[in-house]
Protein backbone atom coordinates (compact mmCIF):
# COMPACT_ATOMS: atom_id res chain seq x y z
CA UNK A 1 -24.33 -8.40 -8.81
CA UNK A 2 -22.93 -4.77 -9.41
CA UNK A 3 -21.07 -2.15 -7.08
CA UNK A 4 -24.97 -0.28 -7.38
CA UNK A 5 -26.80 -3.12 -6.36
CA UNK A 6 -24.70 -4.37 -3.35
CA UNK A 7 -25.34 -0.13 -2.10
CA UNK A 8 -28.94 -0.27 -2.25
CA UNK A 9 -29.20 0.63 -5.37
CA UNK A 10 -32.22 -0.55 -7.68
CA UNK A 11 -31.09 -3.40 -10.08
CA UNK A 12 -30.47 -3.20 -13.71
CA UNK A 13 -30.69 -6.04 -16.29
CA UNK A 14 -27.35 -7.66 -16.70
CA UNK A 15 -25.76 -7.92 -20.55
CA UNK A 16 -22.51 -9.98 -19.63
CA UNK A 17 -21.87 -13.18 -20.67
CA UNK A 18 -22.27 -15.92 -17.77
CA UNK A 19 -18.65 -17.72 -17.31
CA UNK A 20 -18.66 -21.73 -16.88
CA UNK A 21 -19.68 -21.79 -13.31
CA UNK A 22 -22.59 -19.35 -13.97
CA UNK A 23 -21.41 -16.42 -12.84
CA UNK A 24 -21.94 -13.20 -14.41
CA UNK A 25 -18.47 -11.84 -16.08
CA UNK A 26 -18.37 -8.28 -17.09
CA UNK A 27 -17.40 -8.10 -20.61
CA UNK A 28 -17.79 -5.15 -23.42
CA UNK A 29 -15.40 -6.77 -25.70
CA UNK A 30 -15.31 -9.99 -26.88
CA UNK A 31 -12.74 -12.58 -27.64
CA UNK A 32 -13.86 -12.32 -31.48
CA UNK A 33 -13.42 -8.69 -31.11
CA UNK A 34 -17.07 -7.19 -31.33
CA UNK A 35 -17.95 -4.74 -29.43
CA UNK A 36 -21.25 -5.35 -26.60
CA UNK A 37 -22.40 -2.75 -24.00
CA UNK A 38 -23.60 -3.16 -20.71
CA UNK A 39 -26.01 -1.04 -18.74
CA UNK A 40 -23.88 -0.59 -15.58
CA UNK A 41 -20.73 0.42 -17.50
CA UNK A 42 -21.13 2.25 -20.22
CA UNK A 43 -17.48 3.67 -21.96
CA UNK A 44 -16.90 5.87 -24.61
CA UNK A 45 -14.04 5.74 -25.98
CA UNK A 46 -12.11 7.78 -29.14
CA UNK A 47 -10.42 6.30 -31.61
CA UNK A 48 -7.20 7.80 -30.50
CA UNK A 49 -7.74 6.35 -26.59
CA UNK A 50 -8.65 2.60 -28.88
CA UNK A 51 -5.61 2.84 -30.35
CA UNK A 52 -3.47 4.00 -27.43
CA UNK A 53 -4.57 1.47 -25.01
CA UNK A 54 -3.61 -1.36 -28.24
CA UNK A 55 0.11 0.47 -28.00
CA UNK A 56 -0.51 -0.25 -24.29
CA UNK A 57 -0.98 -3.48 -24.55
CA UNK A 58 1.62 -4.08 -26.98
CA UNK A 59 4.56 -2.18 -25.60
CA UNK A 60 4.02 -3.79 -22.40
CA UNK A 61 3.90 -7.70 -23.64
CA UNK A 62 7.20 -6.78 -25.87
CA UNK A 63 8.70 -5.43 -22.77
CA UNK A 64 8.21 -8.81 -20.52
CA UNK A 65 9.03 -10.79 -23.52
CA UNK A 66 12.73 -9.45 -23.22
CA UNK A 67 12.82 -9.43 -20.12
CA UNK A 68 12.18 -13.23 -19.78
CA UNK A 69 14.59 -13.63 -22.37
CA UNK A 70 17.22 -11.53 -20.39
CA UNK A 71 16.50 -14.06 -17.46
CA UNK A 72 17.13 -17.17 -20.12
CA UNK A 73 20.62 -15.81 -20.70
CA UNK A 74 21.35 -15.02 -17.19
CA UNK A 75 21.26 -11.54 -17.06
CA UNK A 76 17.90 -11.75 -14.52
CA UNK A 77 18.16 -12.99 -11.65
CA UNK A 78 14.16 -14.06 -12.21
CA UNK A 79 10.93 -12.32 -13.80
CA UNK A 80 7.71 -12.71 -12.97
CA UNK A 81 5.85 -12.75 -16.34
CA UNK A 82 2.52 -10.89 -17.30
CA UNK A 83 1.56 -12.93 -20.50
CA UNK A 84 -1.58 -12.93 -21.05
CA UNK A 85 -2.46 -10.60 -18.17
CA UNK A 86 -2.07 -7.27 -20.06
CA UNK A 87 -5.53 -6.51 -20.53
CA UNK A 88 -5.85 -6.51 -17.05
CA UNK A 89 -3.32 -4.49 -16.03
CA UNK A 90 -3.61 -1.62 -18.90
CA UNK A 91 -7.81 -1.00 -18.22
CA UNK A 92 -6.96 -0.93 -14.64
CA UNK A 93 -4.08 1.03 -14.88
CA UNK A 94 -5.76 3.42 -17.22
CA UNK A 95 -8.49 4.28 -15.07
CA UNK A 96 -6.35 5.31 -12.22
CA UNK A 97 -5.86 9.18 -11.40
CA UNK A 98 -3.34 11.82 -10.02
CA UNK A 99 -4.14 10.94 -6.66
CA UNK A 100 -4.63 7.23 -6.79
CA UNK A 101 -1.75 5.34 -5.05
CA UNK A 102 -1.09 1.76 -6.00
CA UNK A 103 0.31 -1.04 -4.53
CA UNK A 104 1.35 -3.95 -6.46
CA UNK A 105 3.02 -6.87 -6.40
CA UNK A 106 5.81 -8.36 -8.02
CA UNK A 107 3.93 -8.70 -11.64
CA UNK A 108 2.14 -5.31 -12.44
CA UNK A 109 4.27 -4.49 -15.48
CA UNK A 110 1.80 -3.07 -16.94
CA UNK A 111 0.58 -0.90 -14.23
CA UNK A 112 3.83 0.78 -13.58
CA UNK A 113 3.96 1.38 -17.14
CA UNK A 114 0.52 3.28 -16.87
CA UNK A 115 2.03 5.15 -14.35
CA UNK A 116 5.65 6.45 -16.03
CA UNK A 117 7.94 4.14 -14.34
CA UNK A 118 10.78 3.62 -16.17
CA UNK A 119 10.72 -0.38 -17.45
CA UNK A 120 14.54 -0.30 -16.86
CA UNK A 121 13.89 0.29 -13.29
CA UNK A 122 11.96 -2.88 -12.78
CA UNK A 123 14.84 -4.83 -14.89
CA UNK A 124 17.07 -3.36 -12.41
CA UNK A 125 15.06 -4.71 -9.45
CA UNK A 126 14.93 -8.22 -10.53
CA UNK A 127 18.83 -7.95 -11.83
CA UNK A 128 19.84 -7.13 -8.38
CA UNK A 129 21.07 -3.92 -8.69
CA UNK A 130 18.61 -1.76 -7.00
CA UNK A 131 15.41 -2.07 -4.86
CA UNK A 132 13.38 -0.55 -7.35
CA UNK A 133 14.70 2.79 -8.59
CA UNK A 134 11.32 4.84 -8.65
CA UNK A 135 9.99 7.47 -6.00
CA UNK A 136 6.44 6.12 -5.27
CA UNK A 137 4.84 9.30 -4.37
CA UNK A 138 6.17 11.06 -7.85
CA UNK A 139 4.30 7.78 -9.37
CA UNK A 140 1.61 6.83 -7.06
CA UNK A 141 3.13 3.26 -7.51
CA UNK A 142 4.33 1.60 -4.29
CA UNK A 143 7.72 -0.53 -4.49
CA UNK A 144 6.99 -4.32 -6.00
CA UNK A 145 5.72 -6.25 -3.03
CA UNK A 146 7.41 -9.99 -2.59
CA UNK A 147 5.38 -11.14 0.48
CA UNK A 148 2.22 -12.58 -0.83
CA UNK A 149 -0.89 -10.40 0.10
CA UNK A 150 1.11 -7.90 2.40
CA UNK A 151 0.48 -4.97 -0.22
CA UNK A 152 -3.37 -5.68 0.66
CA UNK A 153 -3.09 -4.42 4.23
CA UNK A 154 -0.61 -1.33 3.07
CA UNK A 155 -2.99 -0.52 0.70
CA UNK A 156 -6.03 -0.10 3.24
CA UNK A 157 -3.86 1.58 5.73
CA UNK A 158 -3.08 4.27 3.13
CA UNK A 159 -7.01 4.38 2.40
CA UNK A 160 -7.71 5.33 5.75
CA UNK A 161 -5.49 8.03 5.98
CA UNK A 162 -6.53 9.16 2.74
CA UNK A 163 -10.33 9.10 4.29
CA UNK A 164 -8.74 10.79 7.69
CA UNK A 165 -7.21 13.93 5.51
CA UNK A 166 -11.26 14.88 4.93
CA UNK A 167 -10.64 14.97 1.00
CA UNK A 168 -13.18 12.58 -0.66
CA UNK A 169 -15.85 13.81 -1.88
CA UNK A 170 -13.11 16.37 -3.34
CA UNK A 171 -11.20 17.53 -6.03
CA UNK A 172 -8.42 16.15 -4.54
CA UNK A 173 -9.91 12.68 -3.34
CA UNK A 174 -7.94 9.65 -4.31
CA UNK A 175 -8.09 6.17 -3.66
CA UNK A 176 -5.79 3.36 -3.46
CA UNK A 177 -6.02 -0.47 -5.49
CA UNK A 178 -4.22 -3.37 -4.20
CA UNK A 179 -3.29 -5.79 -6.59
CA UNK A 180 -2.72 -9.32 -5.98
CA UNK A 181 -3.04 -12.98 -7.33
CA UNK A 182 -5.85 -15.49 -6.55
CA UNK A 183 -3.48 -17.40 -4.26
CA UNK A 184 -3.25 -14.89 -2.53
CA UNK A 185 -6.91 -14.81 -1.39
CA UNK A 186 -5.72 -17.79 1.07
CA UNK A 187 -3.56 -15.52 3.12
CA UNK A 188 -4.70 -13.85 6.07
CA UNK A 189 -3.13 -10.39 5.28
CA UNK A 190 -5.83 -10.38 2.54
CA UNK A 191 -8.86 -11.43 4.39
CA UNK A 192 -7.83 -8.94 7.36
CA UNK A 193 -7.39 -6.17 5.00
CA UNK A 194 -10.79 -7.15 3.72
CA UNK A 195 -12.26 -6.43 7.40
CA UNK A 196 -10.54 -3.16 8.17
CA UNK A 197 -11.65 -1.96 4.40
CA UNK A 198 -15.09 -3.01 5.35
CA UNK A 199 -15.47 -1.98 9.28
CA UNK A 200 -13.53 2.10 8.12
CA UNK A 201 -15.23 1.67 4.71
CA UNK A 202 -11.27 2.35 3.22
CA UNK A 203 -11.83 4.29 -0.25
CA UNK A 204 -9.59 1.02 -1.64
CA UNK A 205 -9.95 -1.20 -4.49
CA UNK A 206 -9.01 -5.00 -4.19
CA UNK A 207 -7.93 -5.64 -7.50
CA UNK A 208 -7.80 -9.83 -7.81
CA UNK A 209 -5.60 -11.23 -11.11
CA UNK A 210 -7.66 -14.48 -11.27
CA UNK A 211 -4.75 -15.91 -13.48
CA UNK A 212 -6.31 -19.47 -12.66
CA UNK A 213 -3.10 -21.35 -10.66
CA UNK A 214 -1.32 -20.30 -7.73
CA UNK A 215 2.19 -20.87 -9.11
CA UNK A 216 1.12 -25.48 -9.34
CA UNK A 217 -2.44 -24.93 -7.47
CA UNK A 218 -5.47 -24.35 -9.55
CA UNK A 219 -8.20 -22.27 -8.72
CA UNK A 220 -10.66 -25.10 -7.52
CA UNK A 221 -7.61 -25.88 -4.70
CA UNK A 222 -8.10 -22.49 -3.09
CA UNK A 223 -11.80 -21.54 -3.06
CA UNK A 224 -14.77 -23.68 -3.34
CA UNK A 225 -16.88 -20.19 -4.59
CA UNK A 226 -15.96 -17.09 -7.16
CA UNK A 227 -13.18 -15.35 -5.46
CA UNK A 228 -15.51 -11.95 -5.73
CA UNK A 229 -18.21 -13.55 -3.69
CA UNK A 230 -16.04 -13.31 -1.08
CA UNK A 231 -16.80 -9.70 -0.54
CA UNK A 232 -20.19 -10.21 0.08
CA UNK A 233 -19.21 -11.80 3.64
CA UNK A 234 -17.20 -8.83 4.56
CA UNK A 235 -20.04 -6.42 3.79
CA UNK A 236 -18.81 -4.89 0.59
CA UNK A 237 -19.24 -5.54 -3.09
CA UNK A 238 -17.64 -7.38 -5.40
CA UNK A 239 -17.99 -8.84 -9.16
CA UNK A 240 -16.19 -10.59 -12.15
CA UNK A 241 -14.56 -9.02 -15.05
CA UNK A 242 -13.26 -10.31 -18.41
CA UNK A 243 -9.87 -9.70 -17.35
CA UNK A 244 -8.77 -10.62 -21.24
CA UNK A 245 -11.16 -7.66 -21.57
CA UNK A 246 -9.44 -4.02 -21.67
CA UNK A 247 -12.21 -2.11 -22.37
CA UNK A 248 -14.21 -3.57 -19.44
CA UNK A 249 -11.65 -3.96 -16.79
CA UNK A 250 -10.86 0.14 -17.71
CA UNK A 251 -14.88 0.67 -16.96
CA UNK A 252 -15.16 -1.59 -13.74
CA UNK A 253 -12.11 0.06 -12.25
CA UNK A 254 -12.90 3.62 -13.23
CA UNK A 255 -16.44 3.09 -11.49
CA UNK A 256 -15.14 1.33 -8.64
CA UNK A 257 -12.29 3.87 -8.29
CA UNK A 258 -14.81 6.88 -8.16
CA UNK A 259 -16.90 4.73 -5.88
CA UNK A 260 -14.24 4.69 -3.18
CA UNK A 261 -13.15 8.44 -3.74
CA UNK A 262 -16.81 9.15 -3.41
CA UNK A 263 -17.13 8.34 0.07
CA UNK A 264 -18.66 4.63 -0.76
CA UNK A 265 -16.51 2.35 0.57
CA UNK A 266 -14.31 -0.76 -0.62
CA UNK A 267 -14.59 -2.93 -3.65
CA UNK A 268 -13.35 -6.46 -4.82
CA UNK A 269 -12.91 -6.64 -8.49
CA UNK A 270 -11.62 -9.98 -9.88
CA UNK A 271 -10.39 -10.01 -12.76
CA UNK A 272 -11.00 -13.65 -14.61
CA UNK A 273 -7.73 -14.29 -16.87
CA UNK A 274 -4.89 -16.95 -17.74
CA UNK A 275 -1.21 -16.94 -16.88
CA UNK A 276 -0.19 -17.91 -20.06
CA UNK A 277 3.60 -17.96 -18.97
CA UNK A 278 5.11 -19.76 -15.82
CA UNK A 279 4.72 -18.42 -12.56
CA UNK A 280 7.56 -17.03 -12.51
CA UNK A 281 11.37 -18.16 -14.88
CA UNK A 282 12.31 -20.43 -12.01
CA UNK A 283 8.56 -22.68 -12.67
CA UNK A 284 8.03 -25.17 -15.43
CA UNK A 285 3.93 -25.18 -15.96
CA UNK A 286 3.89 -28.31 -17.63
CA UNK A 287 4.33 -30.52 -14.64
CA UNK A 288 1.01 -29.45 -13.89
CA UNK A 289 -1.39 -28.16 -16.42
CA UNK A 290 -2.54 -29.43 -20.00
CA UNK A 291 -1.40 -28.06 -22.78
CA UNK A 292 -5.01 -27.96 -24.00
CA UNK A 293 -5.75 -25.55 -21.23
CA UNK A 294 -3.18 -22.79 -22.49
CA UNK A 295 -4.48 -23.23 -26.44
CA UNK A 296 -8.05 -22.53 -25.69
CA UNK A 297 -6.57 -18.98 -23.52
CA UNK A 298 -5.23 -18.48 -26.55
CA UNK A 299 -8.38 -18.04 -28.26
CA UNK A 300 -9.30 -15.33 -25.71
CA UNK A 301 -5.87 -13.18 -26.44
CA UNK A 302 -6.23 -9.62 -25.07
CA UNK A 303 -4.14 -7.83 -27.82
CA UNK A 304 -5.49 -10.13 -30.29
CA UNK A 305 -9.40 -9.13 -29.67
CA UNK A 306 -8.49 -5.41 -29.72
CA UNK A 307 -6.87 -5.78 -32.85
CA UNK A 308 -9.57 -7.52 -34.32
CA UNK A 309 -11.90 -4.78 -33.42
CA UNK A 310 -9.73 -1.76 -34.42
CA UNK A 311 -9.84 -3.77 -37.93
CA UNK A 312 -13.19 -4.02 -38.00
CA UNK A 313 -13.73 -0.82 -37.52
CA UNK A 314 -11.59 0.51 -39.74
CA UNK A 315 -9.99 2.94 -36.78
CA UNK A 316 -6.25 0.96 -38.35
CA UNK A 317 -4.53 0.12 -41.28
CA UNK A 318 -1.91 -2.37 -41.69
CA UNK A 319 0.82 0.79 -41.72
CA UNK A 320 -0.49 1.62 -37.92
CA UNK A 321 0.48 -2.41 -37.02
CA UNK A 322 3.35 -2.43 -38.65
CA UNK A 323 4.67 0.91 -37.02
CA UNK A 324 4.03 -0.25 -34.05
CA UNK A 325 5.62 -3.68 -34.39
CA UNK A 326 8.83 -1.39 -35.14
CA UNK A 327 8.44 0.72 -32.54
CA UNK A 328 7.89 -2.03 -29.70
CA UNK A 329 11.32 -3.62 -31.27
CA UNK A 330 13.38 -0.66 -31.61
CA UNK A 331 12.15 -0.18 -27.32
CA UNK A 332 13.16 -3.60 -26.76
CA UNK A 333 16.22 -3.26 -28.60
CA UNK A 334 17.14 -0.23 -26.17
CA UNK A 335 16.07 -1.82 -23.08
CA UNK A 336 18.12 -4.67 -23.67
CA UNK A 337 21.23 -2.28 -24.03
CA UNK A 338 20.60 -0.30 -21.10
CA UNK A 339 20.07 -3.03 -18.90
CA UNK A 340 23.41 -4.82 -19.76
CA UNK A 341 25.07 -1.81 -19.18
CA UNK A 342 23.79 -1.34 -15.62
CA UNK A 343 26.78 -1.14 -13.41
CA UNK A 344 27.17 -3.52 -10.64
CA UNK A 345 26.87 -2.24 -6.86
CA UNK A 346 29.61 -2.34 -4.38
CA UNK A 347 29.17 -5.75 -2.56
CA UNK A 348 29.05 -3.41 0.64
CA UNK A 349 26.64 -1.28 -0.44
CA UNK A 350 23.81 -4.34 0.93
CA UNK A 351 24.22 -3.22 4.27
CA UNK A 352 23.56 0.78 3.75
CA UNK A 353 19.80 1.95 4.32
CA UNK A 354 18.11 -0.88 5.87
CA UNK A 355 18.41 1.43 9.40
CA UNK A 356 18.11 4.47 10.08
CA UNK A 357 20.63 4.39 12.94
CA UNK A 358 23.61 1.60 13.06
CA UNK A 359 22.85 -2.18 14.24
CA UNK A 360 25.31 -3.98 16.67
CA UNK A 361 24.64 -6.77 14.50
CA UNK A 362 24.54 -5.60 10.70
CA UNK A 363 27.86 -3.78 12.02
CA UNK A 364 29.30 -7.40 13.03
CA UNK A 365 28.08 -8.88 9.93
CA UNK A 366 29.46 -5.83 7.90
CA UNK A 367 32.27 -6.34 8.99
CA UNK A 368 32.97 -9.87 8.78
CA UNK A 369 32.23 -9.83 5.31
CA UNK A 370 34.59 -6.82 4.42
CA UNK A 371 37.39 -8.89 5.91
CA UNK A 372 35.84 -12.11 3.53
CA UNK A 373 36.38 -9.70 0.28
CA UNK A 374 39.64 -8.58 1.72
CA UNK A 375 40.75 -11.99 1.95
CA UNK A 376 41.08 -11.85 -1.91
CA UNK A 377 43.23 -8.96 -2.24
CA UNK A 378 46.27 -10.73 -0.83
CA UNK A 379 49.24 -11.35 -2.52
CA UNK A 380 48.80 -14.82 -5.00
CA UNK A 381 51.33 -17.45 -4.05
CA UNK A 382 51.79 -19.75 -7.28
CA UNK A 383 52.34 -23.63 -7.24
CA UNK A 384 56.22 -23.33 -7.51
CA UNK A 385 56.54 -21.48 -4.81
CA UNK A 386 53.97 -22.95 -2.51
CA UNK A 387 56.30 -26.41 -3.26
């Protein structure tokens, strides 16, 4: 089923490769790296764009690899990892505009890097010495969202005043996409925003990250049909991507994207990956899933099929990898400097900015726990004398 088809548009014969359960998943890539086109999507893509969205992809898995490791050596607090996600996040990311808005959650690396936010602000965030750092209209990238599925009903409420300022259709239409896990397709902020998108037809994407397991539950535990056929009950469309798949997740989302700032209404895409990390540093996956399970992901390796194909094509040498390679370390290398070197806030400084005009309360609490750190300041009274 397409975005055309569920509008009343005639069918077209469907090239993607049918995933176990039978359903159709989107793919112009595949995991052997050879390229296949499909009717409903077609891309065209230079060399130079190949090759960028490979630095994409490769920047962005070096960048959560050090981060994880700055979490191993306590200098995170946590991390939410991306591996094996990038794909996802880069073609999505890519096919976003000037006036798209985003809201993510806590795991859209690669999206914020799509759209120029500094990586040492999210380090920052999960170091715990900011609340994210960036100005989300200069990006069009909403704060990191915590509360599962929340993001999904921001997201539509932003579409709708997008669709009240009278601009789609426009030069200056935009749209917003709303990223979030499957496991969060259980909660009801999802599956209300899903109505209001419908009922207002929102110019909003619902961007799904089928990464297979909601943090221990697996897929099967949460939905007893394809997450996108969920759409189909609340009136708009929906469909399955490769989401190991950059070329076609860029495609779906760039169609999708000018569907809603066309006028056309909402849009489900799930995108059918593999969490090949932990949920997050603070989760050990191998309680509960088989190793087996993460080796045959492996196979289907987002940077890995795009390298294959640039090969093939002869669009890189082996001076192009290796570059690269140097350049992602050099970025980590810098990262991990200017993250260590981020200075500490006041203790105090908690309690500024969460009102805009003082609370009885916060004041009490504010208090209390200046006289706690003022406690230490005292005079030290050693053994000898205490005796």
């Amino acid at each position: 089923m397409t975005i055309d088809s569920v509008r009343g548009a005639p069918d077209t014969p469907e090239l993607a490769q049918p995933d176990r359960d039978g359903t159709e998943l989107i793919q112009l890539l595949t995991p052997e790296g050879e390229r296949v086109e499909h009717p409903d999507y077609p891309l065209d893509l230079t060399p130079d764009e190949i090759r960028g969205l490979y630095r994409d992809l490769v920047i962005t898995r070096r960048i959560d690899l050090e981060a994880v490791a700055l979490t191993r050596q306590g200098e995170l607090g946590i991390w939410a990892s991306l591996l094996g996600q990038e794909a996802a996040q880069i073609g999505s990311g890519r096919a976003l505009t000037a006036n798209d808005m985003v809201f993510p959650t806590y795991r859209e690396h690669g999206v914020a890097w799509c759209r120029e936010v500094e990586p040492l602000n999210l380090l920052g965030l999960f170091r715990g010495v900011n609340h994210g750092g960036w100005d989300p209209a200069e990006h069009g990238f909403h704060l990191y969202t915590i509360v599962i599925g929340s993001q999904t009903l921001h997201a539509t409420g932003y579409a709708m005043g997008i669709q009240r300022d009278g601009v789609l259709g426009t030069d200056k239409a935009g749209a917003t996409i709303a990223y979030f896990g499957d496991g969060a397709t259980s909660q009801g902020d999802v599956n209300e925003s899903f109505v209001f998108a419908s009922v207002f037809n929102a110019p909003v994407v619902f961007f799904c990250q089928n990464n297979q397991w909601a943090i221990s539950e697996p897929l099967e535990k949460q939905s007893r049909i394809p997450l996108y056929k969920r759409a189909q009950g609340y009136g708009f469309p929906g469909l399955r991507v490769d989401g190991n798949d950059v070329f076609a997740c860029l495609a779906v989302t760039r169609k999708a994207l000018e569907a809603a700032r066309t006028g056309q209404g909402p849009t489900l895409v799930e995108a059918y990956t593999y969490r090949m990390g932990a949920h997050t540093t603070t989760d050990d996956p191998t309680r509960y899933r088989l190793k087996a399970e993460e080796e045959a992901w492996k196979l289907k390796d987002p940077i890995e099929r795009v390298k294959a194909y640039l090969v093939r094509n002869e669009m890189a040498d082996t001076a192009f990898f290796d570059d690269l390679d140097a350049e992602a370390k050099k970025f980590a290398t810098e990262l991990r400097k200017a993250c260590l070197a981020l200075p500490d806030p006041q203790p105090l400084a908690m309690f500024e900015n969460v009102y805009a005009d003082k609370h009885p309360l916060m004041t009490e609490e504010q208090e209390q726990f200046a006289a706690y750190l003022a406690s230490f300041e005292g005079p030290v009274v050693s053994e000898g004398a205490a005796s």
